[in-house]
Protein backbone atom coordinates (compact mmCIF):
# COMPACT_ATOMS: atom_id res chain seq x y z
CA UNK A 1 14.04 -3.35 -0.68
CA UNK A 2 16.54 -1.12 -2.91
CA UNK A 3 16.19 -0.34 -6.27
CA UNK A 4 12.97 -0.76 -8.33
CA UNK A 5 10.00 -0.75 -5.60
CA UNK A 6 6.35 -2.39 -7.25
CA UNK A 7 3.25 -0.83 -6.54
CA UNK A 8 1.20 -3.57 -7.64
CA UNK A 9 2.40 -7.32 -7.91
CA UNK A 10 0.90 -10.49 -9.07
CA UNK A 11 2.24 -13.36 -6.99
CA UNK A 12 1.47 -17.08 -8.36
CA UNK A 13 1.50 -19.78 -5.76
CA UNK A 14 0.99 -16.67 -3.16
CA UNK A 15 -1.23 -18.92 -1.25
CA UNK A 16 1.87 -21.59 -0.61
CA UNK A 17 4.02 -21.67 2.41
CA UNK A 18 6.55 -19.42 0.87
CA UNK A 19 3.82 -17.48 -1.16
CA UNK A 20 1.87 -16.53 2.00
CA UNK A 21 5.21 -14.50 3.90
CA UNK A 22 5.54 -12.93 0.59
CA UNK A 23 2.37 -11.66 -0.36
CA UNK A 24 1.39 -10.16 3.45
CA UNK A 25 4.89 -8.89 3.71
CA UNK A 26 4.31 -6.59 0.08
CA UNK A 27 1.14 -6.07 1.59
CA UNK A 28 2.02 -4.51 4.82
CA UNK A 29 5.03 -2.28 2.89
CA UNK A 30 1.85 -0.54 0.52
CA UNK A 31 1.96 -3.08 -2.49
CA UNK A 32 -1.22 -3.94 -4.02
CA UNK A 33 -1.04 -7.73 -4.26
CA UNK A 34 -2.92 -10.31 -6.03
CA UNK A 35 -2.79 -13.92 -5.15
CA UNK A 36 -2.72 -16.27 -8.15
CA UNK A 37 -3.59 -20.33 -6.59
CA UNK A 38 -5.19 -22.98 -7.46
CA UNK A 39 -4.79 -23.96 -3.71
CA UNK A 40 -4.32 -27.70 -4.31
CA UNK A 41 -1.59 -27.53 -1.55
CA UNK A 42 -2.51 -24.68 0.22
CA UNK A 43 -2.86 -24.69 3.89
CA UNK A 44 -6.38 -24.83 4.81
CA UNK A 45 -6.46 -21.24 6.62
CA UNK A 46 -4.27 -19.83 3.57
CA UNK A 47 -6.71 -17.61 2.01
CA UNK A 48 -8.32 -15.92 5.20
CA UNK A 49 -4.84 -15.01 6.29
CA UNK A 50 -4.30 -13.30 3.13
CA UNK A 51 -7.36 -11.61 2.75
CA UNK A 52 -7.01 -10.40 6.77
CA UNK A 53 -3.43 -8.85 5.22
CA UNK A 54 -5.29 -6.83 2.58
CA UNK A 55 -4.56 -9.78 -0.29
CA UNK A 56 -6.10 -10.48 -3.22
CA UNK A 57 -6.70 -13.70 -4.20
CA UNK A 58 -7.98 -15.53 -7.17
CA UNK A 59 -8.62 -19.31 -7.36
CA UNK A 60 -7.13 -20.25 -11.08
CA UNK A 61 -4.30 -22.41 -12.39
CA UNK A 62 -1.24 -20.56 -14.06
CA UNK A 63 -1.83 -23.63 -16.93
CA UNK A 64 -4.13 -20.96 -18.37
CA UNK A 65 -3.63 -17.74 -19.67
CA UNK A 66 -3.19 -15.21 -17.06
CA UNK A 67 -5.22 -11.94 -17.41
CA UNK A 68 -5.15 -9.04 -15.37
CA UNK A 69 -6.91 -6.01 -15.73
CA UNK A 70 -4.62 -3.55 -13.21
CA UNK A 71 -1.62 -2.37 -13.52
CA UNK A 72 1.48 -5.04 -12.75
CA UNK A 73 4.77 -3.83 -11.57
CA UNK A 74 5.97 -6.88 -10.55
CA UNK A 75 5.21 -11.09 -11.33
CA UNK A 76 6.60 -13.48 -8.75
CA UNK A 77 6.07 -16.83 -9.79
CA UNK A 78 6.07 -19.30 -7.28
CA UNK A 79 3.35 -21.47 -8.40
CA UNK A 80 4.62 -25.16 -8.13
CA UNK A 81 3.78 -28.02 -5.58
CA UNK A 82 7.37 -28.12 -3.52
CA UNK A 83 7.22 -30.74 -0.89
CA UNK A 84 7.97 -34.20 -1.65
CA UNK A 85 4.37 -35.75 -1.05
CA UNK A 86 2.79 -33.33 -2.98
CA UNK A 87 4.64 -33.02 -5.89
CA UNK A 88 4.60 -36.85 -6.39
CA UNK A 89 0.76 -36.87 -5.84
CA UNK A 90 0.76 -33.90 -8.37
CA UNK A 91 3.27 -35.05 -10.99
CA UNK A 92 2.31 -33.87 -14.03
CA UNK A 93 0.58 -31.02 -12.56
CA UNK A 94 3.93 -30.38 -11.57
CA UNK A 95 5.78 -30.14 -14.90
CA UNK A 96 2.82 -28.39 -16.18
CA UNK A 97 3.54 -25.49 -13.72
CA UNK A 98 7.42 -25.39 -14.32
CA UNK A 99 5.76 -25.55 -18.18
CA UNK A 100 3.12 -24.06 -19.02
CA UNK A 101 2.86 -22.12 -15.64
CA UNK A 102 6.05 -20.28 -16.05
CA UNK A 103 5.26 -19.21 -19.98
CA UNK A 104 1.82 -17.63 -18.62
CA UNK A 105 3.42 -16.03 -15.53
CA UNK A 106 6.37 -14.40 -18.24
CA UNK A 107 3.54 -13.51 -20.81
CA UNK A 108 1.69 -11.57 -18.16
CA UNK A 109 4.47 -10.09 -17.09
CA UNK A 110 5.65 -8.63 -21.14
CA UNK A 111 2.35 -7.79 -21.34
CA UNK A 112 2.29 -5.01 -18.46
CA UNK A 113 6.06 -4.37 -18.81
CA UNK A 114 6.94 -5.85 -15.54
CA UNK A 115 9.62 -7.29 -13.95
CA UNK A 116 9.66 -11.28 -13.59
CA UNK A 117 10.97 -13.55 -10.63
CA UNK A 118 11.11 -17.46 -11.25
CA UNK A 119 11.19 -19.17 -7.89
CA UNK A 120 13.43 -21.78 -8.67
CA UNK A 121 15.38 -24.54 -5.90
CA UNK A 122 18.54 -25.59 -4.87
CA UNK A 123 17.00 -29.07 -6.57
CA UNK A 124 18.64 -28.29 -9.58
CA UNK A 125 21.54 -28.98 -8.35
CA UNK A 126 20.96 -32.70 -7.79
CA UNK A 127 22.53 -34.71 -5.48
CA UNK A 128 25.92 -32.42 -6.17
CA UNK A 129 29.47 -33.07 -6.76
CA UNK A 130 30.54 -29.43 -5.78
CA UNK A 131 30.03 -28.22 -2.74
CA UNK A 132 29.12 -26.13 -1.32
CA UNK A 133 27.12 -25.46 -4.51
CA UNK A 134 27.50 -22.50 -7.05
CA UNK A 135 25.45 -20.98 -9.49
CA UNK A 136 27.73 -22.10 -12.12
CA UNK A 137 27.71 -25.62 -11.18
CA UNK A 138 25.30 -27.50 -13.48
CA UNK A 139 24.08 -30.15 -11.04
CA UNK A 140 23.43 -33.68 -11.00
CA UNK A 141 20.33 -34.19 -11.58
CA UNK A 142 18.36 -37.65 -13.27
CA UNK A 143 15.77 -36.96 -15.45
CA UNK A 144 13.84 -40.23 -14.55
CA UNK A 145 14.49 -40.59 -10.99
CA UNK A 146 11.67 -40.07 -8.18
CA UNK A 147 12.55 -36.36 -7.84
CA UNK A 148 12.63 -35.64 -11.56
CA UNK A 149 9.00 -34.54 -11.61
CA UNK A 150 10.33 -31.66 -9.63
CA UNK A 151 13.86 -31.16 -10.22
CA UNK A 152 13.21 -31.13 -14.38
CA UNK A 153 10.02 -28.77 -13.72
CA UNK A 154 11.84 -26.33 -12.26
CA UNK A 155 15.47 -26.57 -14.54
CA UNK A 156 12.72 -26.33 -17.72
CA UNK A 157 11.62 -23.57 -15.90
CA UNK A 158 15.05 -21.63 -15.36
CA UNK A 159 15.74 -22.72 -19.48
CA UNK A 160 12.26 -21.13 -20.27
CA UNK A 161 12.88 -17.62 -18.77
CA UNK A 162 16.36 -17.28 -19.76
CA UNK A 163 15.00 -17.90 -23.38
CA UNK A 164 11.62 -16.10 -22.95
CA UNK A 165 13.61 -12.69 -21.63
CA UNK A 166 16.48 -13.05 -24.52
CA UNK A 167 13.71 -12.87 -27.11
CA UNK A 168 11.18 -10.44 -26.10
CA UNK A 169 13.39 -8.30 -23.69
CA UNK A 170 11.72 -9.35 -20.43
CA UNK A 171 13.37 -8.24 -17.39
CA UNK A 172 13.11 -11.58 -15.47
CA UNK A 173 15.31 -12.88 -12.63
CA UNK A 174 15.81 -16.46 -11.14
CA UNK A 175 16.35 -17.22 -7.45
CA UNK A 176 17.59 -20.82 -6.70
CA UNK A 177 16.24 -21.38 -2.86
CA UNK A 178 17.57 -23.80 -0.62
CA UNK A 179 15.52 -25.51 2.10
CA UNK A 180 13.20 -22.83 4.06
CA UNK A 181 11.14 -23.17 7.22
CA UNK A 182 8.76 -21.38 9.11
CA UNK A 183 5.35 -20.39 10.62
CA UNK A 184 2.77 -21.50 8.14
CA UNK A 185 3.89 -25.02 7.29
CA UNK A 186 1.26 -27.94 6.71
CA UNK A 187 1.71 -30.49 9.63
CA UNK A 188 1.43 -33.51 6.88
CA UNK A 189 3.38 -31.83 3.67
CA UNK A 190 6.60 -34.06 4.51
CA UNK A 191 9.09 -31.72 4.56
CA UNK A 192 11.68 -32.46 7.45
CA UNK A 193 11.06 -29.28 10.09
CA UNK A 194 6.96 -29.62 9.74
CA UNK A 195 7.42 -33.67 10.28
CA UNK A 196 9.81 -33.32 13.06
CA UNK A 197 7.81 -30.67 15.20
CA UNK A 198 4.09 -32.88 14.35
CA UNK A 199 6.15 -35.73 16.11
CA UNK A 200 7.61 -34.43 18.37
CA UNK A 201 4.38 -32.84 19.72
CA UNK A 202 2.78 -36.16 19.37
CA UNK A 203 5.17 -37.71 21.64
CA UNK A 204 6.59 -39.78 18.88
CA UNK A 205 10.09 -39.96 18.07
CA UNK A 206 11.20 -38.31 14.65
CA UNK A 207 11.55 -40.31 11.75
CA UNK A 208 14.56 -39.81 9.89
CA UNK A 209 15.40 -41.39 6.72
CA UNK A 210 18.65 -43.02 6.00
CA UNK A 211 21.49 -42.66 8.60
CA UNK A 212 20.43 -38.68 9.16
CA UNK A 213 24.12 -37.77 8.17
CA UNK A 214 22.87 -36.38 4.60
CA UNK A 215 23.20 -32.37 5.38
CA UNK A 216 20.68 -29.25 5.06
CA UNK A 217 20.93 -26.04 4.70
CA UNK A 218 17.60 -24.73 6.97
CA UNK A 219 16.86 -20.82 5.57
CA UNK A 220 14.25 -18.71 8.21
CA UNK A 221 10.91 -17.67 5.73
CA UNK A 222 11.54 -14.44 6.59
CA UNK A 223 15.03 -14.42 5.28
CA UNK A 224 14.25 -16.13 2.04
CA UNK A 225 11.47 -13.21 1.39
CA UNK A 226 13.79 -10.40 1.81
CA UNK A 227 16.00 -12.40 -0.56
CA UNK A 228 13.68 -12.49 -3.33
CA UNK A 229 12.16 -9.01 -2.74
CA UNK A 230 15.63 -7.46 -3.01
CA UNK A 231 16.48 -9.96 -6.77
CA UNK A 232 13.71 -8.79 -8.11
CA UNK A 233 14.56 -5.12 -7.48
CA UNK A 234 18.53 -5.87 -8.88
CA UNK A 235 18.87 -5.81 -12.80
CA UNK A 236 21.40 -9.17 -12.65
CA UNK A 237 19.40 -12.15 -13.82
CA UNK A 238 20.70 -14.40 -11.94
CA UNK A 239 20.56 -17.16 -11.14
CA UNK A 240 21.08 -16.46 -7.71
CA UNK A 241 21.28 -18.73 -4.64
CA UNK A 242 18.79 -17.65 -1.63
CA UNK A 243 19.48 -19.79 1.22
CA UNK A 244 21.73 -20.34 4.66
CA UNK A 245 24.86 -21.21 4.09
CA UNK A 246 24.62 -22.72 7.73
CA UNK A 247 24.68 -26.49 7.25
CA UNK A 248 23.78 -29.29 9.45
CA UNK A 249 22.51 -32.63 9.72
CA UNK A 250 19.01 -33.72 9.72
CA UNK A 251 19.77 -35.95 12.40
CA UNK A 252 21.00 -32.82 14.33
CA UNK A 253 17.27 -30.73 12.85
CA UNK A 254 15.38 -33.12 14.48
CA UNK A 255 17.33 -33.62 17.94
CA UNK A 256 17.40 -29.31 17.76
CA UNK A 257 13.52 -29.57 17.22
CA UNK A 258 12.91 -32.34 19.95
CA UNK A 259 15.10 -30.57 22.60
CA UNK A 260 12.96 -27.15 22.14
CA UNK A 261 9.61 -29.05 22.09
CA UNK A 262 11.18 -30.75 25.65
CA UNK A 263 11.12 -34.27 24.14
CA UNK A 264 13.92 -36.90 24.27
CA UNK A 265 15.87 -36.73 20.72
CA UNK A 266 15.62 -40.29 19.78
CA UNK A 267 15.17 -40.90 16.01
CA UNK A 268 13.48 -43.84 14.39
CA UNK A 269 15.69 -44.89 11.13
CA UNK A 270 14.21 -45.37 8.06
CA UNK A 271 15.47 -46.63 5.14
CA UNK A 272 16.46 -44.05 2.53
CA UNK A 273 14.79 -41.74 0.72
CA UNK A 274 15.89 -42.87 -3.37
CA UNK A 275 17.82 -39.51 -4.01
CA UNK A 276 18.20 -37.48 -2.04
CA UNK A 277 20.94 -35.67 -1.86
CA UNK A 278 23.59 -35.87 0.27
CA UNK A 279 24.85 -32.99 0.93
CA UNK A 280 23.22 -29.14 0.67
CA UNK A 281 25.10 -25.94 1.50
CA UNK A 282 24.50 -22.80 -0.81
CA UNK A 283 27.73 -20.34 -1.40
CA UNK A 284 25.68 -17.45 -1.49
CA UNK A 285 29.06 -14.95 -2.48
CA UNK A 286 26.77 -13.73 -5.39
CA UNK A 287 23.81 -12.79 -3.08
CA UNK A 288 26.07 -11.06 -1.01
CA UNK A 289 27.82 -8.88 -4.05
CA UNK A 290 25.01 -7.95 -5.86
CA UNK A 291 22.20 -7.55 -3.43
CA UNK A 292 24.30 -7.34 -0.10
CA UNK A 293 21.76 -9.64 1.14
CA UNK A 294 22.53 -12.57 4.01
CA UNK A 295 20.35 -14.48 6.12
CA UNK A 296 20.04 -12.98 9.92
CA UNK A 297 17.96 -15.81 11.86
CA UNK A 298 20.35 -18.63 12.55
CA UNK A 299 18.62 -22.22 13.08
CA UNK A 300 17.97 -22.28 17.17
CA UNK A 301 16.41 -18.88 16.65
CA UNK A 302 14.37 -19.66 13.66
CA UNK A 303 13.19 -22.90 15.16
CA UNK A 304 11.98 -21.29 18.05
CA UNK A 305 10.34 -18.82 16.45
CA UNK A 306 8.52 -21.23 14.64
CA UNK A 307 7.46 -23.41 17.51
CA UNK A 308 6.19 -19.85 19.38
CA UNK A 309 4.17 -18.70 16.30
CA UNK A 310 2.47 -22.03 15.56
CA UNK A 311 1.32 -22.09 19.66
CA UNK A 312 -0.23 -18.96 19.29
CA UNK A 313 -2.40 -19.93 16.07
CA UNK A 314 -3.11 -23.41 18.24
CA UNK A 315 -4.27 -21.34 20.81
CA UNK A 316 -8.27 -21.24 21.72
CA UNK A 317 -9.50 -17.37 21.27
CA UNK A 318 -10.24 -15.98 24.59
């Protein structure tokens, strides 16, 4: 990380899949981090692997004001449910994060003069009509469909800090992340890589919805943190796309997956998921420019690394 370097950060949503890598990775480079989560989607073992990395964390919802007595370099805020199944199950809880959450997280930040990254998703862009997709490319995105809970959250959300940093001078930043995987992942949060490797341990063959020719762009965890760590540090607001521009099929994710795991890679078609895009592939030219950031774990690697870090958390202490 270049630039600006935080001593202390506050990261909302630190207990989430993405939240977790970020958090212990400040952590272990000397930053004094404090978890904000409500842990309604948190993994189970979320909190005891932060507080093992030298974490703080405090159970609260970023729909209330946020108060912190410390010092605060930094605000990342992350706080959102992200997978499918949970943000329908949380729907307004949802909005109220991309709402309420992110004018808390931004207030918090003016208040302690720090700088402010809005975790926001390649769902803006819809099922798109450009592609690959651009940060100038406004999307296509319906604002009553079965993803709108999500995809309106987090566009309110990009409109909010744009606004919020124009008036009060707020040095805030938005990263639009594609698709990312990893160690860490609930089994049951229906996202594809966590649903293909469950089944494919199970025996059963992965079910993929629709003909499994829509395309993905699969970004390693570890990639997507150094990604954000290094737009935070950058004085461009953004928005800027953090993902792999390496696309592929989720027919071809979950034959990948089922190959490593040693199982035959025959998928189970289900109908269609209603919108869901068709095709995903970020151009991440601006990434590249300004931060001179890429991703460096290609999908076989990232995959496997995966599979190898989730057996050694199965396995029984000895």
């Amino acid at each position: 990380m270049t630039g600006h370097r935080p001593r202390t950060a506050v990261v909302t949503g630190g207990a989430g899949f993405i939240g977790t890598h970020l958090c212990t990775r400040l952590a272990a480079d000397g930053v004094q981090v404090l978890c904000i989560d409500d842990l309604s989607t948190a993994r189970e073992d979320a909190v005891t692997r932060l507080v093992a990395a030298g974490v703080t964390v405090a159970r609260r919802s970023v729909t209330a004001p946020l108060h912190v007595d410390e010092p605060v370099d930094a605000v990342f805020h992350l706080a959102c449910p992200a997978s499918p199944v949970d943000y329908r199950r949380l729907s307004l809880e949802t909005l109220d994060a991309g709402a309420l959450g992110t004018r808390n997280a931004l207030a918090l930040a003016r208040r302690h003069g720090a700088r402010f990254l809005l975790a926001s998703t390649s769902e803006v862009y819809g099922d798109p009509a450009v592609h690959p997709q651009t940060e100038d490319y406004r999307g296509d995105v319906d604002p009553v469909g079965p993803r709108s809970m999500y995809d309106e959250a987090k566009r309110f959300a990009e409109a909010y800090t744009v606004a919020y940093g124009r008036r009060h001078g707020t040095h805030a930043v938005i990263a639009r992340i594609f698709n990312t995987y990893g160690p860490g992942m609930r089994a049951d949060d229906g996202r594809m890589v966590p649903t293909f490797l469950a089944q494919a341990r199970a025996g059963a063959p992965p079910t993929v919805h629709g003909d499994g020719t829509q395309t993905r762009s699969l970004c390693f965890v570890d990639d997507t943190v150094a990604g954000l760590r290094a737009l935070i540090a950058h004085d461009d607001p953004g928005p800027v796309n953090i993902g792999n521009p390496e696309e592929v099929t989720v027919r071809e994710v979950a034959e990948r997956i089922c190959r490593l795991l040693g199982r035959a890679p025959e998928p189970e078609f289900t109908p269609a998921d209603p919108g869901d895009p068709r095709r995903r592939r970020p151009d991440i030219t601006r990434a590249r420019r300004l931060l001179g950031w890429r991703p460096t774990v290609d999908l076989d690697s990232g995959l496997h690394r995966t599979i190898a870090a989730e057996a050694r958390a199965a396995a029984p202490a000895v």
